[in-house]
PDB file of N, CA and C in Angstrom:
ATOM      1  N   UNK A   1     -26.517  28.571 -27.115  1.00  0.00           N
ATOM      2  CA  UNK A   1     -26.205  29.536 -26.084  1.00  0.00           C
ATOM      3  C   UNK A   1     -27.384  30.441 -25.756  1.00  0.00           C
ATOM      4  N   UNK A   2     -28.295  30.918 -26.686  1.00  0.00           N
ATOM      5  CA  UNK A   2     -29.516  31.534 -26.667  1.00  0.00           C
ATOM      6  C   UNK A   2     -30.324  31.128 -25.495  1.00  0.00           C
ATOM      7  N   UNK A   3     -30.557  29.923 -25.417  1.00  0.00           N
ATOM      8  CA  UNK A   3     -30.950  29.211 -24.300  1.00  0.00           C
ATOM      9  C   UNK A   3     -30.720  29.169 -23.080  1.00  0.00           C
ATOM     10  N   UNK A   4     -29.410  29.093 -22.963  1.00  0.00           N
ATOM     11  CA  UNK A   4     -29.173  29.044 -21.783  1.00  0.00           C
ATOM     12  C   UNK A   4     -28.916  30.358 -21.123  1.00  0.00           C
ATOM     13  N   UNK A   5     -27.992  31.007 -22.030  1.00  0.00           N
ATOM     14  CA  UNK A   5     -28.242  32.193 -21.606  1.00  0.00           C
ATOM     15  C   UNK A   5     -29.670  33.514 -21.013  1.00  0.00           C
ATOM     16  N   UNK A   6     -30.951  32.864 -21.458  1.00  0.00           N
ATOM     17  CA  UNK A   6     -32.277  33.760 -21.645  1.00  0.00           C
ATOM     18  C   UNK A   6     -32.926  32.689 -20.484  1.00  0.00           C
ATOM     19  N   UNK A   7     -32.738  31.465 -20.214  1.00  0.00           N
ATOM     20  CA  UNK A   7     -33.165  30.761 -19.227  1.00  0.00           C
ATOM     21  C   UNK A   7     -32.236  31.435 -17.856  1.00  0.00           C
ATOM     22  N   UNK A   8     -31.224  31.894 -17.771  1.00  0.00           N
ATOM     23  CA  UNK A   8     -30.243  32.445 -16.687  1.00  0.00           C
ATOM     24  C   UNK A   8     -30.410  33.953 -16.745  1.00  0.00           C
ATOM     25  N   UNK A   9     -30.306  34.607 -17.250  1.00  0.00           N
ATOM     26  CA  UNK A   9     -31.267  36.253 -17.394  1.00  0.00           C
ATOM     27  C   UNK A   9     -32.304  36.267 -16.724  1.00  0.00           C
ATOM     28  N   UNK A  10     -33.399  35.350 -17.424  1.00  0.00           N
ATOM     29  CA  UNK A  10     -35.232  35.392 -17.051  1.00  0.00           C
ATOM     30  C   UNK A  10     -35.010  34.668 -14.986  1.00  0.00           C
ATOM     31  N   UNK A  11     -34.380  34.252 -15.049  1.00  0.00           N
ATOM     32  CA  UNK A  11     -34.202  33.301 -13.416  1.00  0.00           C
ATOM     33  C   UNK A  11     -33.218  34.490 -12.793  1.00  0.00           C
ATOM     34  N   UNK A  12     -32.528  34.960 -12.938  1.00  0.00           N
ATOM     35  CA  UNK A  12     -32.184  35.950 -12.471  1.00  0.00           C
ATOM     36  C   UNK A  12     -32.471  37.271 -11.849  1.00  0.00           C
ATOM     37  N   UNK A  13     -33.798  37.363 -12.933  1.00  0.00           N
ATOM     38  CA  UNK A  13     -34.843  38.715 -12.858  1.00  0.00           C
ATOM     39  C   UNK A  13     -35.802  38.172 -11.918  1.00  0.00           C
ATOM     40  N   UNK A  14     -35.621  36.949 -11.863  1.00  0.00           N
ATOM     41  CA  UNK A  14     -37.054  36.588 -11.019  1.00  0.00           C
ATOM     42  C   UNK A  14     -38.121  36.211 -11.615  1.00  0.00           C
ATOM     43  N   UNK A  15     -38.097  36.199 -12.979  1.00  0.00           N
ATOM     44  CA  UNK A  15     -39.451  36.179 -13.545  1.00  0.00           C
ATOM     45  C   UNK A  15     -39.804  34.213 -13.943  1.00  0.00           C
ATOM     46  N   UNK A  16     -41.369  34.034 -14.270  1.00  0.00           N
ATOM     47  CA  UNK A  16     -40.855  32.875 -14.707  1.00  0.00           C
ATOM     48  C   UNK A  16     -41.071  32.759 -16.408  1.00  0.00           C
ATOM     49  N   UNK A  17     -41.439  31.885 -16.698  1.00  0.00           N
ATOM     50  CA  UNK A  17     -41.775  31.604 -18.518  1.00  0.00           C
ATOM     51  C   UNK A  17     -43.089  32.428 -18.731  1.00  0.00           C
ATOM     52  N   UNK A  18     -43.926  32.218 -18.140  1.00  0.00           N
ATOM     53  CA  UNK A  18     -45.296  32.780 -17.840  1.00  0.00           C
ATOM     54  C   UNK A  18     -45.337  34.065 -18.485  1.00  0.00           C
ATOM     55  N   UNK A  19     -44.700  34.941 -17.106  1.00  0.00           N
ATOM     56  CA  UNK A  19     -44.064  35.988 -16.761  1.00  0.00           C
ATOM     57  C   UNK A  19     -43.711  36.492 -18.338  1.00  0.00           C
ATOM     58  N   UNK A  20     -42.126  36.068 -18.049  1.00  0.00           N
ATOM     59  CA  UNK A  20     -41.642  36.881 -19.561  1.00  0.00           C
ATOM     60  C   UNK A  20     -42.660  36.231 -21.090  1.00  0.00           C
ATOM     61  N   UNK A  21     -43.410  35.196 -21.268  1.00  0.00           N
ATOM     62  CA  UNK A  21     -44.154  35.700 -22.515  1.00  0.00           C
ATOM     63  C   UNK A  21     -45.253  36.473 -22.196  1.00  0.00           C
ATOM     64  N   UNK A  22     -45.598  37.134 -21.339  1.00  0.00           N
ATOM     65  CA  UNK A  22     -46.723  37.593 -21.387  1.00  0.00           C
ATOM     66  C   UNK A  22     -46.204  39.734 -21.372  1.00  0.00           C
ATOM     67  N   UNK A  23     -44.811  40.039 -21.059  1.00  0.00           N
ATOM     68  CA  UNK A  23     -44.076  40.888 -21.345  1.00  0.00           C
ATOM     69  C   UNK A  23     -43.974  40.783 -23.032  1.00  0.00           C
ATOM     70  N   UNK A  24     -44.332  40.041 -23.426  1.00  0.00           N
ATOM     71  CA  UNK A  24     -43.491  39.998 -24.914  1.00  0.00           C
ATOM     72  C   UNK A  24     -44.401  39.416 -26.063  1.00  0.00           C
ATOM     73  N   UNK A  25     -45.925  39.314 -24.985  1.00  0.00           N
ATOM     74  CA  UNK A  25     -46.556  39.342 -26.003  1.00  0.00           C
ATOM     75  C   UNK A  25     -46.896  37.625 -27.113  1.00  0.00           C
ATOM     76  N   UNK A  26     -45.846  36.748 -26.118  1.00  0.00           N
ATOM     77  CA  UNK A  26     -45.946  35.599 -27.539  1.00  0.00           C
ATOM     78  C   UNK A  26     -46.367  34.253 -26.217  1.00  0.00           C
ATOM     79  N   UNK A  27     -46.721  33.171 -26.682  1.00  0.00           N
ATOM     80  CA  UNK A  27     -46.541  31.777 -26.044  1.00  0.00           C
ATOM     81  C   UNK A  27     -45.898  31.646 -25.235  1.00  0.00           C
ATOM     82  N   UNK A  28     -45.865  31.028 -23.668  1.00  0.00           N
ATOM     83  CA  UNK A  28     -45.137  30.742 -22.789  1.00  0.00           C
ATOM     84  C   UNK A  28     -44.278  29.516 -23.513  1.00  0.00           C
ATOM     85  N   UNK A  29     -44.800  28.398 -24.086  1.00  0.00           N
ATOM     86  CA  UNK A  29     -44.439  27.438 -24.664  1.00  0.00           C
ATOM     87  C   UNK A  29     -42.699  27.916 -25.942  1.00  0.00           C
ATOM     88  N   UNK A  30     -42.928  28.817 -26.765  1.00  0.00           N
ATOM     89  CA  UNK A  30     -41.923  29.523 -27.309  1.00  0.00           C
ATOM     90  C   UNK A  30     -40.904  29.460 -26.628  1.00  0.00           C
ATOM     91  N   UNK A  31     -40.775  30.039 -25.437  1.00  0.00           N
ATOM     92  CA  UNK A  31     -40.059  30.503 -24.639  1.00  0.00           C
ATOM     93  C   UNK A  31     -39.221  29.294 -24.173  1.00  0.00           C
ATOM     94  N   UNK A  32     -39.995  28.372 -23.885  1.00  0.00           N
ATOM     95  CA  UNK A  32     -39.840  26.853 -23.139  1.00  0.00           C
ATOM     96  C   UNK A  32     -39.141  25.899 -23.963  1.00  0.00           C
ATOM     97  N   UNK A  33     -39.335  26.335 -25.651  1.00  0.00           N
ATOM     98  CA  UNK A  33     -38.650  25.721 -26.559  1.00  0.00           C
ATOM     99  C   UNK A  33     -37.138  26.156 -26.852  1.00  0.00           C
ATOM    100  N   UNK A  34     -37.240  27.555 -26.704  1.00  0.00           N
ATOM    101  CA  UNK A  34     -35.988  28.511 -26.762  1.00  0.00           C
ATOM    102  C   UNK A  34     -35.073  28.029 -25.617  1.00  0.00           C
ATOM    103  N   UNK A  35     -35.704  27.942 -24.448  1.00  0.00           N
ATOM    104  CA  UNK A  35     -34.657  27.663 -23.178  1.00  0.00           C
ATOM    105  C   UNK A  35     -34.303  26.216 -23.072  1.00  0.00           C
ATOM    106  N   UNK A  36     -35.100  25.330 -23.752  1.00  0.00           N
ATOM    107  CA  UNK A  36     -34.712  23.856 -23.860  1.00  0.00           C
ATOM    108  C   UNK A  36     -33.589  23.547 -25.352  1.00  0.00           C
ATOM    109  N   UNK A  37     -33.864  24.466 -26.097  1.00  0.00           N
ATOM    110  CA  UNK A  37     -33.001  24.019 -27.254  1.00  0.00           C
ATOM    111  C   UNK A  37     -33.811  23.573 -28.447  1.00  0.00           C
ATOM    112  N   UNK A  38     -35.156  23.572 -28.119  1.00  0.00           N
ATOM    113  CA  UNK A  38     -36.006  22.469 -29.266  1.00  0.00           C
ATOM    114  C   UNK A  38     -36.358  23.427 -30.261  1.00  0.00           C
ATOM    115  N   UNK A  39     -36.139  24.919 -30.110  1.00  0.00           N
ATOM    116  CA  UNK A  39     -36.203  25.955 -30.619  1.00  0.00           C
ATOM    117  C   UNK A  39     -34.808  26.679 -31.008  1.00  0.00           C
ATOM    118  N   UNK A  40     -34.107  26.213 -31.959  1.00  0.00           N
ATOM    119  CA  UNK A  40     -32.680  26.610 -32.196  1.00  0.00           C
ATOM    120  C   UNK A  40     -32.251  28.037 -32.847  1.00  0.00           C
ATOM    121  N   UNK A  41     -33.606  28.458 -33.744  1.00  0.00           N
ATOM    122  CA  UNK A  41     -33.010  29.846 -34.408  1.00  0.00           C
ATOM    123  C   UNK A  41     -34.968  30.612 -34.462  1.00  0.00           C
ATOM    124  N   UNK A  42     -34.865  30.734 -33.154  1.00  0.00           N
ATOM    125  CA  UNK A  42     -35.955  31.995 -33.223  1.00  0.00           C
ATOM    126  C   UNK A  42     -35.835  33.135 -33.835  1.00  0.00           C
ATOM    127  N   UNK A  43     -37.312  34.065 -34.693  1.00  0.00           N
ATOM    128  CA  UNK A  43     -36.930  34.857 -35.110  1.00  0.00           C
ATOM    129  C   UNK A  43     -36.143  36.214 -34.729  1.00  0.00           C
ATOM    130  N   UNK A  44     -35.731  37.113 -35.419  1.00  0.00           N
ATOM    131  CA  UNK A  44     -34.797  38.208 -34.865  1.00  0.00           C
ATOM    132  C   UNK A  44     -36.066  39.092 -34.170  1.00  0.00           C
ATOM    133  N   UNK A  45     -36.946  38.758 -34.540  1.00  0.00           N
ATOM    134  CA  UNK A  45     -37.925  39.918 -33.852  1.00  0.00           C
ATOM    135  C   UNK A  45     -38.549  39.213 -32.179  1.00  0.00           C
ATOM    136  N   UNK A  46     -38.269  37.991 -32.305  1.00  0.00           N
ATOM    137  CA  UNK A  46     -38.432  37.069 -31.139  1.00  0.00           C
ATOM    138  C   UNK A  46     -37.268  37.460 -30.176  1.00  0.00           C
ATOM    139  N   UNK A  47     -36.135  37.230 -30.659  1.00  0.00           N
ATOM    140  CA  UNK A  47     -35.111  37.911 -29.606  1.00  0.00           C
ATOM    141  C   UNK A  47     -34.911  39.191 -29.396  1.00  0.00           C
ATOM    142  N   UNK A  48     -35.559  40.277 -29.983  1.00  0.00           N
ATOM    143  CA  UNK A  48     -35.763  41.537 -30.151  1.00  0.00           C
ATOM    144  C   UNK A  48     -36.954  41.772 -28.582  1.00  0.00           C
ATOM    145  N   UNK A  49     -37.897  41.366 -28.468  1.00  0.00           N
ATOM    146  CA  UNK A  49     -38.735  41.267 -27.733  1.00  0.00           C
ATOM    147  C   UNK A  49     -38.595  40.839 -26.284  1.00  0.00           C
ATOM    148  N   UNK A  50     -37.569  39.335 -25.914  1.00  0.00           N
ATOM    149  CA  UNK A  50     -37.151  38.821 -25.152  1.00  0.00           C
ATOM    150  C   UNK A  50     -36.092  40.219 -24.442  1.00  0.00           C
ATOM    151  N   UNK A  51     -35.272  40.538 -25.301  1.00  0.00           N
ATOM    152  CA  UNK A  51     -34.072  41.306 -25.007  1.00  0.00           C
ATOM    153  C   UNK A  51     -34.934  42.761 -24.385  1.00  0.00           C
ATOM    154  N   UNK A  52     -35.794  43.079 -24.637  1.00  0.00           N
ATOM    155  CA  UNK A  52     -36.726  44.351 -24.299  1.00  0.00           C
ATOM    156  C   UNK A  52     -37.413  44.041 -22.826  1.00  0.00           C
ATOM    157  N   UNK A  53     -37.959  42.958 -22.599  1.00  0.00           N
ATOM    158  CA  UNK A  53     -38.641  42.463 -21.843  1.00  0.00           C
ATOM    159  C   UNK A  53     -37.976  42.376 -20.709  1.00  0.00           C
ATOM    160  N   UNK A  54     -37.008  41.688 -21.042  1.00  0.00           N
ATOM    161  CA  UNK A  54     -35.842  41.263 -19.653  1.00  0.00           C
ATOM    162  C   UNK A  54     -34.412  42.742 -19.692  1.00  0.00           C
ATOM    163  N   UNK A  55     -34.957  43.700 -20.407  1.00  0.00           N
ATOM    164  CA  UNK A  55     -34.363  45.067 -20.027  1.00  0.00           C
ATOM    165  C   UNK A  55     -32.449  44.734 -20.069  1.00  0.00           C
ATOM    166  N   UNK A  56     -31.861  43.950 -21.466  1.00  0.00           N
ATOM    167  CA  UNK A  56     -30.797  43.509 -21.628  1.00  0.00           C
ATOM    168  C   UNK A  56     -30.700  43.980 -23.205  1.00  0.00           C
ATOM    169  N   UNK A  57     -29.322  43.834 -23.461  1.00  0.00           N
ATOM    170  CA  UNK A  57     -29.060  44.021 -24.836  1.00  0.00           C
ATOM    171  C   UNK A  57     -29.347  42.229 -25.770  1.00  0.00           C
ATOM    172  N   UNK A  58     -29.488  42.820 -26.825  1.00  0.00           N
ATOM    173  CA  UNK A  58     -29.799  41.417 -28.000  1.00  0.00           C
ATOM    174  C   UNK A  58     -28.376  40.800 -27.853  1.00  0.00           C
ATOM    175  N   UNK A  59     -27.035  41.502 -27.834  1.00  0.00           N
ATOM    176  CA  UNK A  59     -25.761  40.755 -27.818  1.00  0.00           C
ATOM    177  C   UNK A  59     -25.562  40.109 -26.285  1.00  0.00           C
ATOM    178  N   UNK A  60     -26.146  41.056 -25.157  1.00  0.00           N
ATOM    179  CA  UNK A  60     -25.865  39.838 -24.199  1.00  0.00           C
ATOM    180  C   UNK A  60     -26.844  38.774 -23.770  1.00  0.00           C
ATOM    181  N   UNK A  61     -28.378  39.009 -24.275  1.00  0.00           N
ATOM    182  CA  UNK A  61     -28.724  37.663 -24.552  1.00  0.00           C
ATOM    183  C   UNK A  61     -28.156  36.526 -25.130  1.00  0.00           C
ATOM    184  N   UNK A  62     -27.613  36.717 -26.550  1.00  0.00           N
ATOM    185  CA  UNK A  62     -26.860  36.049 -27.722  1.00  0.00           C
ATOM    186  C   UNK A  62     -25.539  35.994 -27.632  1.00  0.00           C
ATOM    187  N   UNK A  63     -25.032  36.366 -26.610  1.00  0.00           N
ATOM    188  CA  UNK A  63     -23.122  35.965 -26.744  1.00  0.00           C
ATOM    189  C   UNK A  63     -23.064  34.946 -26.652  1.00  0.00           C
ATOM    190  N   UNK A  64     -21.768  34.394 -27.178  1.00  0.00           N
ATOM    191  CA  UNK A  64     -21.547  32.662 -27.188  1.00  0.00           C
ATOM    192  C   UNK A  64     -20.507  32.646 -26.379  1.00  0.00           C
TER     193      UNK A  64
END
């Protein structure tokens, strides 16, 4: 759900992958793994960052 949910947030805001890792400081690629799934349990400080970036809470990034 992480995924899809932070791929529908970040497209929402307008931004692209680029965009939000460079807000957050980490790999566009990260990001690309997170929104594809190939990245299943990023760290808490990874979704800590994402959730800051895209100006959302960590639970509504992460609701299932």
């Amino acid at each position: 759900m992480l995924g899809e949910n932070l791929k529908r947030i970040r497209k929402n805001k307008r931004m692209s992958t680029r965009e939000l890792a460079r807000e957050c400081n980490m790999c566009n690629s990260i990001i690309s793994n997170i929104e594809s799934g190939k990245s299943k349990n990023p760290t808490i400080d990874t979704v800590k960052k994402l959730a800051k970036a895209l100006n959302v809470s960590i639970d509504e990034l992460v609701e299932l």
